[in-house]
N, C-alpha and C. Protein backbone atom coordinates (compact mmCIF):
# COMPACT_ATOMS: atom_id res chain seq x y z
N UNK A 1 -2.33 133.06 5.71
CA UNK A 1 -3.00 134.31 6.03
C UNK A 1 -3.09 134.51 7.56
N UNK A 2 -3.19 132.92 8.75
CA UNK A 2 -3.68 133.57 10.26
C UNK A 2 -2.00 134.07 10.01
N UNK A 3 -0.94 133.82 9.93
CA UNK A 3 0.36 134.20 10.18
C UNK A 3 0.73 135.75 9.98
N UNK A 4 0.23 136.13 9.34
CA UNK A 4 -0.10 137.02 8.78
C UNK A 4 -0.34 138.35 9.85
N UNK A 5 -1.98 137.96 10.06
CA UNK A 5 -2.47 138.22 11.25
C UNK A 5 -1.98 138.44 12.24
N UNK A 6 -1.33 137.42 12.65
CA UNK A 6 -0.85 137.18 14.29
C UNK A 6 0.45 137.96 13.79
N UNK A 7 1.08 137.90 13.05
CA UNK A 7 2.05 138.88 12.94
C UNK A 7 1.79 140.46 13.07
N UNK A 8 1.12 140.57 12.70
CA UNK A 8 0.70 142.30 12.41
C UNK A 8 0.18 142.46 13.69
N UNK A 9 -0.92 141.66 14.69
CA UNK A 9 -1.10 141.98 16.04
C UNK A 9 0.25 142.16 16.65
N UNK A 10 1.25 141.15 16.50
CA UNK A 10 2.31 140.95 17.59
C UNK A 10 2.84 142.72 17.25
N UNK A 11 2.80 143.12 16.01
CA UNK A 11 3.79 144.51 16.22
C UNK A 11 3.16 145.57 16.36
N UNK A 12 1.31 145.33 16.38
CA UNK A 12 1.04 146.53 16.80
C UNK A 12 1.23 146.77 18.22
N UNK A 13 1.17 145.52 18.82
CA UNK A 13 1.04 145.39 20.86
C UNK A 13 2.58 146.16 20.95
N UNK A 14 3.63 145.89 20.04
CA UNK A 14 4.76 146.17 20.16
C UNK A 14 4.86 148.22 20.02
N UNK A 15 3.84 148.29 19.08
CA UNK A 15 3.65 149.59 19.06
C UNK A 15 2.56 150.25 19.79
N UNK A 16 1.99 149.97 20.53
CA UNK A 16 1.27 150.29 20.99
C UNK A 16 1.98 150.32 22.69
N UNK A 17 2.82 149.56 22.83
CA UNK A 17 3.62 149.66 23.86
C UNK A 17 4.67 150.85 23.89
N UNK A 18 5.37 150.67 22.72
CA UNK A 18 6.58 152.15 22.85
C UNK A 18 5.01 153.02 23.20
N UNK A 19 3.85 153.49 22.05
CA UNK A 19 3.23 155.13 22.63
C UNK A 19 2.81 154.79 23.49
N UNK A 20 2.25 153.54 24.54
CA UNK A 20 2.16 154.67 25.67
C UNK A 20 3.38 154.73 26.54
N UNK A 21 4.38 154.41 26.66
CA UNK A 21 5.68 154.50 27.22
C UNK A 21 5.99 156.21 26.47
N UNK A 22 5.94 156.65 25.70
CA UNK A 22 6.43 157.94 25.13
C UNK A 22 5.56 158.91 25.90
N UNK A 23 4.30 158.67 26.02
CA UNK A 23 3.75 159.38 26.46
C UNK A 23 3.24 159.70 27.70
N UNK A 24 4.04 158.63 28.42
CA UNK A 24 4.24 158.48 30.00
C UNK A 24 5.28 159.37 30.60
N UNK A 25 6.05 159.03 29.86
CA UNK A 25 7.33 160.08 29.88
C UNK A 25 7.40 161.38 29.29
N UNK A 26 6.82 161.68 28.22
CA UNK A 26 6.97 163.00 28.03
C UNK A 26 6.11 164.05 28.42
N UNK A 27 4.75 163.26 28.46
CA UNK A 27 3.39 164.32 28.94
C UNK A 27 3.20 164.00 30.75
N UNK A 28 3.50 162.86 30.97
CA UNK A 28 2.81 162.39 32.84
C UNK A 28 4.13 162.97 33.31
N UNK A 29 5.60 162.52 32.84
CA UNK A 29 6.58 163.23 34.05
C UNK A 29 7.24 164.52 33.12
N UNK A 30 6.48 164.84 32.36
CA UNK A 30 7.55 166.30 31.62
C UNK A 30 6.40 167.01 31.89
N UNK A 31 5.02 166.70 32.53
CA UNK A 31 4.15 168.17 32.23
C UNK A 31 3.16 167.91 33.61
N UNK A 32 2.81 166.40 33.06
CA UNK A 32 2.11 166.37 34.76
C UNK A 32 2.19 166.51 35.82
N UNK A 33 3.35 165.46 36.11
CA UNK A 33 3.87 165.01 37.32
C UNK A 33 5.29 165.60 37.10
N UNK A 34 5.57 167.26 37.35
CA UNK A 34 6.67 167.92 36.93
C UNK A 34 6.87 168.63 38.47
N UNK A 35 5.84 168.85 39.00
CA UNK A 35 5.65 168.98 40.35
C UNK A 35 5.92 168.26 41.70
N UNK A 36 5.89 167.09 41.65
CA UNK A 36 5.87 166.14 42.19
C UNK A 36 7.05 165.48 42.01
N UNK A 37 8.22 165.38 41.00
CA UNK A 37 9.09 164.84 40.59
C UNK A 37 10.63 166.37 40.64
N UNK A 38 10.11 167.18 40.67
CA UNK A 38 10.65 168.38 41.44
C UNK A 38 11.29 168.33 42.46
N UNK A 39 10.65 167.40 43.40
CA UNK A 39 10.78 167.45 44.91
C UNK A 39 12.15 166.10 45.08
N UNK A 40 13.04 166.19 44.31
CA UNK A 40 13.44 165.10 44.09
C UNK A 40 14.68 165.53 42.89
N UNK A 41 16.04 165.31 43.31
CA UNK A 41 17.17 166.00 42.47
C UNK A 41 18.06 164.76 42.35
N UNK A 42 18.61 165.35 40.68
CA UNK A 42 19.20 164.30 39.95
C UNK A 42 20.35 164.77 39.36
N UNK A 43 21.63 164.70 39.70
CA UNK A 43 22.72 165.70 39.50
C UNK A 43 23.13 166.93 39.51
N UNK A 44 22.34 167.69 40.65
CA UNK A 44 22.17 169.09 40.86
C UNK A 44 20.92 169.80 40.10
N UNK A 45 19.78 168.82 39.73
CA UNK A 45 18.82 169.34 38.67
C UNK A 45 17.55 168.96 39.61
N UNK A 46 16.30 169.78 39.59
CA UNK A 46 14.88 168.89 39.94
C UNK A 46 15.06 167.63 38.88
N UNK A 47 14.02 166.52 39.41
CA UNK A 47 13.95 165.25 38.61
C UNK A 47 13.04 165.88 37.55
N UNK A 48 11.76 166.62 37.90
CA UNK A 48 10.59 167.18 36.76
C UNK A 48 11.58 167.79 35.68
N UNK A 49 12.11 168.92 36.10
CA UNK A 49 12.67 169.43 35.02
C UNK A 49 13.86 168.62 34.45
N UNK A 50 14.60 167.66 34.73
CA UNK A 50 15.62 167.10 34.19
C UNK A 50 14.92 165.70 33.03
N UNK A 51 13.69 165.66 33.32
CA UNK A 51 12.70 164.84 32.91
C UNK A 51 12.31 165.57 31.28
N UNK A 52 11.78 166.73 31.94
CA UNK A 52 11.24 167.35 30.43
C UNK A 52 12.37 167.73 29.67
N UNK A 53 13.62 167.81 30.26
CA UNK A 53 14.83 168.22 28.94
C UNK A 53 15.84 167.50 28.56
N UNK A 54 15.65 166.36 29.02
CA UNK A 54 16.91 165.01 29.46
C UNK A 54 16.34 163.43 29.49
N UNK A 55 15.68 163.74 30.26
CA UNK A 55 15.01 162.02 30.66
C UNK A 55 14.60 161.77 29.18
N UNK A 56 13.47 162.29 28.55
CA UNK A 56 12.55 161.81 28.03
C UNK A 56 13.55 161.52 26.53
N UNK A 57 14.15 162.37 26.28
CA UNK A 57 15.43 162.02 25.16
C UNK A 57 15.70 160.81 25.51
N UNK A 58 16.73 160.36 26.37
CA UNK A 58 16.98 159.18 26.59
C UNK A 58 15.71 158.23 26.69
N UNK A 59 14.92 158.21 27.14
CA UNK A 59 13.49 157.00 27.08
C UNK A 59 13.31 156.67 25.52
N UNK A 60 13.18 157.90 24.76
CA UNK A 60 13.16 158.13 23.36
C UNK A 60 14.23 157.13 22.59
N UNK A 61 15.39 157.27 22.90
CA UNK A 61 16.43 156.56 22.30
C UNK A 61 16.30 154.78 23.05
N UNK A 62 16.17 155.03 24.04
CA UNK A 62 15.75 153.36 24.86
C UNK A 62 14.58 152.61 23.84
N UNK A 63 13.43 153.31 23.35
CA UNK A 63 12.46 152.84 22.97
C UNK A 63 12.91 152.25 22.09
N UNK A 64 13.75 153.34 21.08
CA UNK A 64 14.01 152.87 19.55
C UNK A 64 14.73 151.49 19.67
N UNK A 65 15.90 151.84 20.34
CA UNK A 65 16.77 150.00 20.07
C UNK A 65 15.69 149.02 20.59
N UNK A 66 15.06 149.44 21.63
CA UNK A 66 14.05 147.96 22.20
C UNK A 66 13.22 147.38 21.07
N UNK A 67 12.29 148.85 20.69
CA UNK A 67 11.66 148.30 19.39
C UNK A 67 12.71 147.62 18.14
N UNK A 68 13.70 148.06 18.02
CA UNK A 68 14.57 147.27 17.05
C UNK A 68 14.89 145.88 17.07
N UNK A 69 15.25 146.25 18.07
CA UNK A 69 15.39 144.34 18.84
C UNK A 69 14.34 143.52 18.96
N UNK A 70 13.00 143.92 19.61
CA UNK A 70 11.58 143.44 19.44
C UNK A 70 11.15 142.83 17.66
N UNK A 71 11.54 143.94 17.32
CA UNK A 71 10.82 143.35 15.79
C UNK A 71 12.06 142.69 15.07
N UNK A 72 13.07 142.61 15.34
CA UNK A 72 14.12 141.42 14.68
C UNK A 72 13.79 140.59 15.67
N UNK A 73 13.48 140.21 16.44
CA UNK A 73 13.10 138.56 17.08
C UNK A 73 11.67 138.70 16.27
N UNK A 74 10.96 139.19 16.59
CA UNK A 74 9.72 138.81 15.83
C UNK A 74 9.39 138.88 14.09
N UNK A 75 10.54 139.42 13.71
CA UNK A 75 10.79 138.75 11.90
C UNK A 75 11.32 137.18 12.07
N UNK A 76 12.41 137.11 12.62
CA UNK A 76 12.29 135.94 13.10
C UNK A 76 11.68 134.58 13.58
N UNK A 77 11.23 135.06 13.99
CA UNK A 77 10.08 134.44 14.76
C UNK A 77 9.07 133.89 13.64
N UNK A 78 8.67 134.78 12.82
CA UNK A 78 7.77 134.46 11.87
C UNK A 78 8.27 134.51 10.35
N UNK A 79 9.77 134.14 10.30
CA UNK A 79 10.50 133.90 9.08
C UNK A 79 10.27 135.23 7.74
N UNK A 80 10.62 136.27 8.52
CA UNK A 80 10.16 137.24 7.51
C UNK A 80 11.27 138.46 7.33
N UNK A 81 12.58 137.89 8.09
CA UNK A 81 13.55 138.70 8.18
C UNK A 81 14.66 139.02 6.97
């Protein structure tokens, strides 16, 4: 049963890591800091706006394989794969 436990912590920290990473990126540099990241060009684009229609897609897709990879070592890890 602690295995158990310690398992289900290890993947919430794991999830709890992608949201706030999602939401760093989509709300702090797609809405907040869109101003500030403006001032600052990324293939003929502001960084803010290439952020809210581009970046955050890609962060999005980064998250997913990391988390994929994260939780196959950690099935692993705890023989549950």
């Amino acid at each position: 049963m602690e295995n158990n436990n310690t398992y289900w912590q290890e993947n919430l920290r794991l999830i709890l890591i992608c949201l706030v990473i999602w939401f760093v990126v989509s709300f702090g540099f797609g809405i907040l800091l869109v101003d500030v990241l403006n001032e600052f060009r990324l293939g003929g684009y502001k960084l803010g706006f290439w952020f809210a229609q581009q970046g955050s897609i890609y962060a999005f897709l980064g998250l997913i394989f990391w988390y994929s990879k994260k939780m196959n070592d950690l099935d692993k890890k705890y023989d549950v794969e």
